[in-house]
Protein backbone atom coordinates (compact mmCIF):
# COMPACT_ATOMS: atom_id res chain seq x y z
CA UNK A 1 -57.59 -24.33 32.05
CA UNK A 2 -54.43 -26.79 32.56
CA UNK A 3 -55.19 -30.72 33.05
CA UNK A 4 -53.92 -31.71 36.83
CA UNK A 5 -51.03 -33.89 36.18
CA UNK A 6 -51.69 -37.28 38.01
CA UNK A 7 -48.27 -38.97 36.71
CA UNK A 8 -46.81 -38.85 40.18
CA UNK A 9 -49.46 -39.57 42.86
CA UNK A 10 -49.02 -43.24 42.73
CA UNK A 11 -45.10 -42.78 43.15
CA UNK A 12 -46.06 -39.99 45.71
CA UNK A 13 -48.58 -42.07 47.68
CA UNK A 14 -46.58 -45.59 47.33
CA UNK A 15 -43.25 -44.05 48.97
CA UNK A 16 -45.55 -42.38 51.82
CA UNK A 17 -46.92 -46.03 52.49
CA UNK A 18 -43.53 -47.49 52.48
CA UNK A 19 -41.93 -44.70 55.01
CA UNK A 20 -45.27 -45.16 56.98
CA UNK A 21 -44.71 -48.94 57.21
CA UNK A 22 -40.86 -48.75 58.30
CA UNK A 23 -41.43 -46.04 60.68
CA UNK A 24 -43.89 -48.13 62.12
CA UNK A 25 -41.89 -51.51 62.41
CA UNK A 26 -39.19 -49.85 63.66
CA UNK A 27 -40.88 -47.89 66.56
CA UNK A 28 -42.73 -51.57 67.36
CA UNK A 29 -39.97 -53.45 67.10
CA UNK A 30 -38.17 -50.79 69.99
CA UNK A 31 -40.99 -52.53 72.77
CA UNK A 32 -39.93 -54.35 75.14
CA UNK A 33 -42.06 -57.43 75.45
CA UNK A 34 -41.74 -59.99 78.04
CA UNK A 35 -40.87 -63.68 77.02
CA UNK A 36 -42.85 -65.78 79.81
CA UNK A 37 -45.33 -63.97 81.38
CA UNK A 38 -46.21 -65.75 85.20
CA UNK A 39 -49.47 -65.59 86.58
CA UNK A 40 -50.79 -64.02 89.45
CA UNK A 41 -52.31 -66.35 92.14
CA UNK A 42 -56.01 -64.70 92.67
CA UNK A 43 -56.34 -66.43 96.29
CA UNK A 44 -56.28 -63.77 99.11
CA UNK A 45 -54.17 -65.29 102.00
CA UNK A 46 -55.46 -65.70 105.51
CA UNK A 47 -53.69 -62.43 106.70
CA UNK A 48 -55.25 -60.13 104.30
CA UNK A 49 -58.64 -59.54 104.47
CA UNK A 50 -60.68 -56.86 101.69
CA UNK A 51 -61.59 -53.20 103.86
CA UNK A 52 -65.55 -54.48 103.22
CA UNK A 53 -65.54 -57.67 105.18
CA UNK A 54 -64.29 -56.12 107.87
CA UNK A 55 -67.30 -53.84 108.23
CA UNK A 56 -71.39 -55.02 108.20
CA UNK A 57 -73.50 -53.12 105.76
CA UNK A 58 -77.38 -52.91 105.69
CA UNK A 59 -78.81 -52.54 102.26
CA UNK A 60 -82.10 -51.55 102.44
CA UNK A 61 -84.90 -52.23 99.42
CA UNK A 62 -87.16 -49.14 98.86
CA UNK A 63 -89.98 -51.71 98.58
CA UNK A 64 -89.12 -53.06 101.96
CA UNK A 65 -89.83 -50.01 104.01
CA UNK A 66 -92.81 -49.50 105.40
């Protein structure tokens, strides 16, 4: 029975590592990112109001009810 011949794998498995790691710097470095990102204010103006203040709900407790 013939010996599997192991000479290559690290050459094999080194170059697959290398093409894996330029594909991926080059596909990241394609993204654009921006440079100063601004924040968004979270205060809600006087003029816009959320749908459930405009409208009175009754929660009810199971152990509440009679």
């Amino acid at each position: 029975m013939p010996q599997l011949d192991t000479s290559t794998w690290f050459t094999m498995i080194f170059s697959m590592l290398l093409t894996l790691f330029i594909l991926f710097q080059l596909k990241i470095s394609k993204h654009y990112y921006p440079e100063n990102p601004t924040t968004k204010s979270t205060k809600i103006t006087t003029g816009q109001r959320a749908p459930w203040e405009n409208k009175w709900t009754k929660i009810c407790s199971p152990l509440s009810l009679p």
